[in-house]
PDB file of N, CA and C in Angstrom:
ATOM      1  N   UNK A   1       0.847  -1.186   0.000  1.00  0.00           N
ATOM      2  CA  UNK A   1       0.000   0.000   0.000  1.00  0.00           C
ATOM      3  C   UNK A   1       0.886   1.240   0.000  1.00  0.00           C
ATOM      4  N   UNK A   2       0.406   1.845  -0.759  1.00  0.00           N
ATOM      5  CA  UNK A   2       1.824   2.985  -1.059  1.00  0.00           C
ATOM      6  C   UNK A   2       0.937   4.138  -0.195  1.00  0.00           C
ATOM      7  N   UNK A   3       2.307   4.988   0.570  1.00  0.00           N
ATOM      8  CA  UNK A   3       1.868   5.833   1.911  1.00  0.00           C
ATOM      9  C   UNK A   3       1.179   7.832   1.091  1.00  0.00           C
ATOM     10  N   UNK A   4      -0.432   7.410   1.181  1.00  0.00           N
ATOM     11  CA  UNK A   4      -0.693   8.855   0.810  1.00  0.00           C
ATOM     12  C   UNK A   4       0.234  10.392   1.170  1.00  0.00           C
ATOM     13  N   UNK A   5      -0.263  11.432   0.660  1.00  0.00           N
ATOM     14  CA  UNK A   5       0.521  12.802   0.953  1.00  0.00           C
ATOM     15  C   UNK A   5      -0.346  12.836   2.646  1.00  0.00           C
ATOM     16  N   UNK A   6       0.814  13.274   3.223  1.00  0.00           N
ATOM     17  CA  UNK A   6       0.238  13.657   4.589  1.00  0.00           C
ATOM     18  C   UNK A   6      -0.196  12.535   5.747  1.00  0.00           C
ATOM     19  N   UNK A   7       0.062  11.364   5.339  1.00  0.00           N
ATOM     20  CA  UNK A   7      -0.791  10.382   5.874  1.00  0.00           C
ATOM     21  C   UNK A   7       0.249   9.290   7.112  1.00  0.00           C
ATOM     22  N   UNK A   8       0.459   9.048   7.975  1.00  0.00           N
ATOM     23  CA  UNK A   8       1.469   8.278   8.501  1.00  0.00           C
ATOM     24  C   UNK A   8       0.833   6.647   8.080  1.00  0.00           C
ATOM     25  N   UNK A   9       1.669   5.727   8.474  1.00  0.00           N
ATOM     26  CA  UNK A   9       1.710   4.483   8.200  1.00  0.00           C
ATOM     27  C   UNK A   9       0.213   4.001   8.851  1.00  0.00           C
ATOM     28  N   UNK A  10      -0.120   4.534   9.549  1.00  0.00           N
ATOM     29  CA  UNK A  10      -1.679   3.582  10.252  1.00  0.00           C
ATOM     30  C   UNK A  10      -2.641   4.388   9.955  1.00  0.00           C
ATOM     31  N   UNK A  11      -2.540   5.488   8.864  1.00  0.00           N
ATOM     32  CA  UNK A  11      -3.607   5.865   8.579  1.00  0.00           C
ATOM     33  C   UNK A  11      -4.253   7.426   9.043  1.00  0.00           C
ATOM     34  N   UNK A  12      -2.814   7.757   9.668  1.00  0.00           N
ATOM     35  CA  UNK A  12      -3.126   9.245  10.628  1.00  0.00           C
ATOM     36  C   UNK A  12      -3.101  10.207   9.739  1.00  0.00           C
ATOM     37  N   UNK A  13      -4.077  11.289   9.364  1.00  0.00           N
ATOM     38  CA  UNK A  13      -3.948  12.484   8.465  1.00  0.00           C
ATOM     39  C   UNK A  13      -3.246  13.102   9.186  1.00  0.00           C
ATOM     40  N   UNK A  14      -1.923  13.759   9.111  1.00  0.00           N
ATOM     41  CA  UNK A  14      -0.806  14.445  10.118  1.00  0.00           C
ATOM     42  C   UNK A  14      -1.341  15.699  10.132  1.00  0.00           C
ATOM     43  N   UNK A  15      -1.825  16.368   8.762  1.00  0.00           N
ATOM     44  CA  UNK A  15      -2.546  17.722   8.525  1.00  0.00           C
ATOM     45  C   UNK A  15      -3.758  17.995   9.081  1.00  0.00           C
ATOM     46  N   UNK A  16      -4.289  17.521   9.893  1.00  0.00           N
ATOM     47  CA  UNK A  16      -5.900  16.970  10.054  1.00  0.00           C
ATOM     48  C   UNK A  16      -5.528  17.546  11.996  1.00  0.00           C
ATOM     49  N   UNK A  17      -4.623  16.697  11.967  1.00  0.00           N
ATOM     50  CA  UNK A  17      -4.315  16.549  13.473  1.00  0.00           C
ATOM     51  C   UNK A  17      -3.763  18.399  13.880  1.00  0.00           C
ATOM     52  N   UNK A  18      -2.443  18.535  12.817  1.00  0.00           N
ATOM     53  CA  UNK A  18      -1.968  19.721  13.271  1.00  0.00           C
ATOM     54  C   UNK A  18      -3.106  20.511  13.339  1.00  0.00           C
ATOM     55  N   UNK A  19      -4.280  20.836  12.192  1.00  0.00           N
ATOM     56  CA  UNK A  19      -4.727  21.835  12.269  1.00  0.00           C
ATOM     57  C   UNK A  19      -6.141  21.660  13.921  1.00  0.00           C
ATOM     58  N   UNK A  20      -6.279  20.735  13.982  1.00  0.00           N
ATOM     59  CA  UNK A  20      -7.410  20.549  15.379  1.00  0.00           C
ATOM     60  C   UNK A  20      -6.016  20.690  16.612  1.00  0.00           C
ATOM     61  N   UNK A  21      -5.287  20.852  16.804  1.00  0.00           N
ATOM     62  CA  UNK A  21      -3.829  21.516  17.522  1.00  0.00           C
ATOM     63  C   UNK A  21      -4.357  22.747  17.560  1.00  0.00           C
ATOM     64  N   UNK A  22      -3.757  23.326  16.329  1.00  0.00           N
ATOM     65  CA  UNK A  22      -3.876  24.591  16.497  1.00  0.00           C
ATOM     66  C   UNK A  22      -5.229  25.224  16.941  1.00  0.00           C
ATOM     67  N   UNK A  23      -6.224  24.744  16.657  1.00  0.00           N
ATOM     68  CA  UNK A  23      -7.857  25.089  17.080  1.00  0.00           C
ATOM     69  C   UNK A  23      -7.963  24.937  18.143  1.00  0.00           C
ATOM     70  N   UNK A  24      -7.242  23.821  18.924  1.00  0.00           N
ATOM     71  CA  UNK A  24      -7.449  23.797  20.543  1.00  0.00           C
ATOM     72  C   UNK A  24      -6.924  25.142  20.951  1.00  0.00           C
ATOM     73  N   UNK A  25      -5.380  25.057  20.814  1.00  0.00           N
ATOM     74  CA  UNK A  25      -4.837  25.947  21.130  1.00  0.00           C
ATOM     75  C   UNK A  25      -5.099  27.318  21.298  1.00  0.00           C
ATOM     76  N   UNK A  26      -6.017  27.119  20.289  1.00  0.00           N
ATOM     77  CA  UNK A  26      -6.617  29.098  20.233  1.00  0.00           C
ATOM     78  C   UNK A  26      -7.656  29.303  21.404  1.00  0.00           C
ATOM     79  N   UNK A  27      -8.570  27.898  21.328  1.00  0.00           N
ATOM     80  CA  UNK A  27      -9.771  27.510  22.283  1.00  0.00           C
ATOM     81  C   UNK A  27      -9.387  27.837  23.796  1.00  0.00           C
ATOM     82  N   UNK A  28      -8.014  27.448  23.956  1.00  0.00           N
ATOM     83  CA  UNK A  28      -7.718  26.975  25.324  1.00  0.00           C
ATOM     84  C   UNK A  28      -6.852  28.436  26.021  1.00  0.00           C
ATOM     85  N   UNK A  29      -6.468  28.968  25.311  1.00  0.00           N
ATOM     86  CA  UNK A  29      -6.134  30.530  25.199  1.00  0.00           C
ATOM     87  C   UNK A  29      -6.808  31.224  26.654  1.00  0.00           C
ATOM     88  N   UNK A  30      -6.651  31.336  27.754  1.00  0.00           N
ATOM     89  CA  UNK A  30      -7.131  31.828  28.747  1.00  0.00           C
ATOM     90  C   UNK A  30      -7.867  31.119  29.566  1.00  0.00           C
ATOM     91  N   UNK A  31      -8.073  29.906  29.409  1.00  0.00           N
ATOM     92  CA  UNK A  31      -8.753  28.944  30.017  1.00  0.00           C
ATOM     93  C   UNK A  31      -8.033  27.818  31.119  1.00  0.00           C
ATOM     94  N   UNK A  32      -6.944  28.483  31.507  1.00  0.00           N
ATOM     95  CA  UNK A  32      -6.783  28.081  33.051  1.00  0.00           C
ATOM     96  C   UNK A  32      -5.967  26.475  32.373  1.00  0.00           C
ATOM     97  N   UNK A  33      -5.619  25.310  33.320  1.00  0.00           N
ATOM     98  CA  UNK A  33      -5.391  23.867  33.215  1.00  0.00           C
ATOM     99  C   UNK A  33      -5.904  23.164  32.312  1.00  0.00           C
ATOM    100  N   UNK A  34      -7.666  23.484  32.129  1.00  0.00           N
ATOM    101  CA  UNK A  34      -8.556  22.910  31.153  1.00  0.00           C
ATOM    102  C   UNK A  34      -8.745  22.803  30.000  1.00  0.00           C
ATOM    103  N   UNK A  35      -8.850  24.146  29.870  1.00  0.00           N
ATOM    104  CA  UNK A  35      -9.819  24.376  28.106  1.00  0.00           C
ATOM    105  C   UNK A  35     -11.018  24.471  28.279  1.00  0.00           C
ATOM    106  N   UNK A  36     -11.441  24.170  27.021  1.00  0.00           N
ATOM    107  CA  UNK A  36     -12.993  24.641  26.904  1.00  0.00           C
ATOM    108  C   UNK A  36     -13.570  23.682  27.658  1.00  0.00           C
ATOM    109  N   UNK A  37     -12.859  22.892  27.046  1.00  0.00           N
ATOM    110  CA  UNK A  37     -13.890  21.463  26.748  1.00  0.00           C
ATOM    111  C   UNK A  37     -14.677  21.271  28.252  1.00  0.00           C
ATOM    112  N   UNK A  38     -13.798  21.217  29.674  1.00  0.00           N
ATOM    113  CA  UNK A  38     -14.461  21.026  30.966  1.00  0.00           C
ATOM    114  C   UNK A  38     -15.091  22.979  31.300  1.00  0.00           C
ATOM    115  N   UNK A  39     -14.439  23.443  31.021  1.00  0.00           N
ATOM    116  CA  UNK A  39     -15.351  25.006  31.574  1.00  0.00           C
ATOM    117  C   UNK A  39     -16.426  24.958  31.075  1.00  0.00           C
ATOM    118  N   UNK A  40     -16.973  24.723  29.975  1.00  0.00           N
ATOM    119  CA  UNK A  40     -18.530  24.559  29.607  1.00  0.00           C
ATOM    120  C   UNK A  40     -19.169  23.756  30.068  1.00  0.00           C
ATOM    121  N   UNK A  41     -18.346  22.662  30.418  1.00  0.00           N
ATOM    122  CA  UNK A  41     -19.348  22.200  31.779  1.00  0.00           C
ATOM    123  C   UNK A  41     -19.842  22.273  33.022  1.00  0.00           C
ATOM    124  N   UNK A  42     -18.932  23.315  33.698  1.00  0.00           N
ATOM    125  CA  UNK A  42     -18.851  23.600  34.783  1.00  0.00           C
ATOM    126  C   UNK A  42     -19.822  24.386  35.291  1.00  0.00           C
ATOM    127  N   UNK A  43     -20.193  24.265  36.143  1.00  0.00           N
ATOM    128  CA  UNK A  43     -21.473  25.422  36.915  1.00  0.00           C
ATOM    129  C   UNK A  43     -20.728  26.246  37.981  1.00  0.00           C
ATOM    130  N   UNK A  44     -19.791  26.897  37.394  1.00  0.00           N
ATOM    131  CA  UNK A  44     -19.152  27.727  38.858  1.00  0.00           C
ATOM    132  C   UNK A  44     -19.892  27.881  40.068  1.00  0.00           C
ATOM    133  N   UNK A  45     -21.612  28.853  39.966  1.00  0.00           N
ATOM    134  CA  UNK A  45     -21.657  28.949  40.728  1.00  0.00           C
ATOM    135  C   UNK A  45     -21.975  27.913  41.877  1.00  0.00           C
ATOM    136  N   UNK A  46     -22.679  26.659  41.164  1.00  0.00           N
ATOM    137  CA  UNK A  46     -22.744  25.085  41.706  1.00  0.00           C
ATOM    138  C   UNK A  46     -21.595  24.769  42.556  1.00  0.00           C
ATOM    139  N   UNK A  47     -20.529  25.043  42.230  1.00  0.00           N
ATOM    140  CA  UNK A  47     -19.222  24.095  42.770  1.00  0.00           C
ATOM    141  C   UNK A  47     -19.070  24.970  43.913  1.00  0.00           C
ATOM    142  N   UNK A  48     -19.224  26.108  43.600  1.00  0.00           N
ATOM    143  CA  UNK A  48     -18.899  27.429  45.306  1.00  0.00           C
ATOM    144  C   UNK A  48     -19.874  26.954  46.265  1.00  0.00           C
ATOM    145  N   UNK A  49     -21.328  27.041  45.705  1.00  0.00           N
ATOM    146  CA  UNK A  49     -21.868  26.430  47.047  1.00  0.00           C
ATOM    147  C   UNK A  49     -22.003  25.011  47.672  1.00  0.00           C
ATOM    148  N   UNK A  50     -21.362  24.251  46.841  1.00  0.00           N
ATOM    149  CA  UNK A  50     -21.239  22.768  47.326  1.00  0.00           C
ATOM    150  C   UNK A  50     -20.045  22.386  48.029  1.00  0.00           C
ATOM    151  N   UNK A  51     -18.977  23.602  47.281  1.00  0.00           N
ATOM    152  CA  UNK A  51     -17.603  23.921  48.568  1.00  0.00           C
ATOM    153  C   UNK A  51     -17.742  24.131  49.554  1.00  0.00           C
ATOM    154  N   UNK A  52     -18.538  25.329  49.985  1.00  0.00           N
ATOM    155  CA  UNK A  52     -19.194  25.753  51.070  1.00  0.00           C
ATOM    156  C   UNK A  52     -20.039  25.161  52.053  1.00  0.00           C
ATOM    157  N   UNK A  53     -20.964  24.492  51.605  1.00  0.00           N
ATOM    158  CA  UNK A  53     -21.989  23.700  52.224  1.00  0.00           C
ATOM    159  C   UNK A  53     -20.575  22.030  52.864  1.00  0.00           C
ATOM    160  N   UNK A  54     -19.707  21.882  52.232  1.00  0.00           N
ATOM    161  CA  UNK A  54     -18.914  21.220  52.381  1.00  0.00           C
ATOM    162  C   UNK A  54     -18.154  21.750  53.820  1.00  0.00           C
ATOM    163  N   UNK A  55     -17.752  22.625  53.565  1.00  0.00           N
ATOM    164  CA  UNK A  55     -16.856  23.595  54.540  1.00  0.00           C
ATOM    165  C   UNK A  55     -17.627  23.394  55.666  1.00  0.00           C
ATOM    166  N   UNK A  56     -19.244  23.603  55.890  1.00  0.00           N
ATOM    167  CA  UNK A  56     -19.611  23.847  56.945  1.00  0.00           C
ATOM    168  C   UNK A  56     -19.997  22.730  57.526  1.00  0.00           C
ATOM    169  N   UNK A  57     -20.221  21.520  57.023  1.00  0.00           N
ATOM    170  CA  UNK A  57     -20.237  20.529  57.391  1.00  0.00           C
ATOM    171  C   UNK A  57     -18.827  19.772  58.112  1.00  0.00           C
ATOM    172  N   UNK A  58     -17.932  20.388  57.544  1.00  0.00           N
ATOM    173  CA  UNK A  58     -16.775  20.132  58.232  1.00  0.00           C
ATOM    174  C   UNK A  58     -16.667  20.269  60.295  1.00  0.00           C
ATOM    175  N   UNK A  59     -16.598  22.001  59.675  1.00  0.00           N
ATOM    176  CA  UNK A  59     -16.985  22.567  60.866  1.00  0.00           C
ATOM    177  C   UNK A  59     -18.075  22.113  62.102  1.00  0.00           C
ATOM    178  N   UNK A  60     -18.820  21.397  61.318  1.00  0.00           N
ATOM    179  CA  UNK A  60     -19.921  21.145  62.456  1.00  0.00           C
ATOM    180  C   UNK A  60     -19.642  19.698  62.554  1.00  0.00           C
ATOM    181  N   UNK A  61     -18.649  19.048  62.257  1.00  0.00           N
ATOM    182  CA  UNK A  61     -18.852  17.246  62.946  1.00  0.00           C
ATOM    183  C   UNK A  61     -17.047  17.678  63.328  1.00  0.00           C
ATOM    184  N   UNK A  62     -16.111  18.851  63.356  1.00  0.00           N
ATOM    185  CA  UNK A  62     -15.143  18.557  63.806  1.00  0.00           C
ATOM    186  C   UNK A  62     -15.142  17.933  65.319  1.00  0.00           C
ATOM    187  N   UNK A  63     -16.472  18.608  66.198  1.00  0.00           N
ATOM    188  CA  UNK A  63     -15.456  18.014  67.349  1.00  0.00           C
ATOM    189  C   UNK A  63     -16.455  17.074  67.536  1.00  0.00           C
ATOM    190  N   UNK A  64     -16.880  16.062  66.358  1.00  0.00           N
ATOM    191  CA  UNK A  64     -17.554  14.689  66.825  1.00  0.00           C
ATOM    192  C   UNK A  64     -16.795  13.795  66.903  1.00  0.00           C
ATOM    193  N   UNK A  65     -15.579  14.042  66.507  1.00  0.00           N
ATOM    194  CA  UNK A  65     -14.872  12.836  65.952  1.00  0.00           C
ATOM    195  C   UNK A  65     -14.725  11.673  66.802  1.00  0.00           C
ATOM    196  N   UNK A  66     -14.588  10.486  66.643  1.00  0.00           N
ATOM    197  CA  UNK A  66     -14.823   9.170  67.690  1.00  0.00           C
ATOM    198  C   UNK A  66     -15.902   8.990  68.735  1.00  0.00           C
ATOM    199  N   UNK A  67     -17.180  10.097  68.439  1.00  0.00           N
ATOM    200  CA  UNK A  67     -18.589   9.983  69.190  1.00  0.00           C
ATOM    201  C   UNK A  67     -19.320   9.444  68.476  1.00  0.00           C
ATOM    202  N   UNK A  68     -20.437   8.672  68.773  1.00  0.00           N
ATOM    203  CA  UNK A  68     -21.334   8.192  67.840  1.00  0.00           C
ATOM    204  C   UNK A  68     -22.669   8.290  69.533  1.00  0.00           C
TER     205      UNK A  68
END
């Protein structure tokens, strides 16, 4: 099988790949560790109050510890 323009041995379009690279890259441009891809999923304000509600639950079984 003779190897197309652009193409590696298993079939990888190399041009295909660079250019979805570079598209991330532009995507991911200010977007922290992630990228898009997880910030659009994210419910900021969801995660603050489930931090929180977390936090205070902390606070209120610290001094249970080994009581039942």
């Amino acid at each position: 099988m003779a190897n197309q323009t652009n193409k590696t041995t298993s079939g990888t379009n190399a041009s295909q790949v660079r250019q979805q690279n570079a598209q991330s890259a532009k995507g991911a441009a200010g977007q922290g560790q992630f990228g898009t891809e997880f910030g659009s999923e994210t419910d900021v304000q969801q995660v603050k109050k489930q931090n929180q509600q977390a936090e205070s639950r902390k606070s209120q079984n610290a001094g249970n510890f080994g009581q039942q």
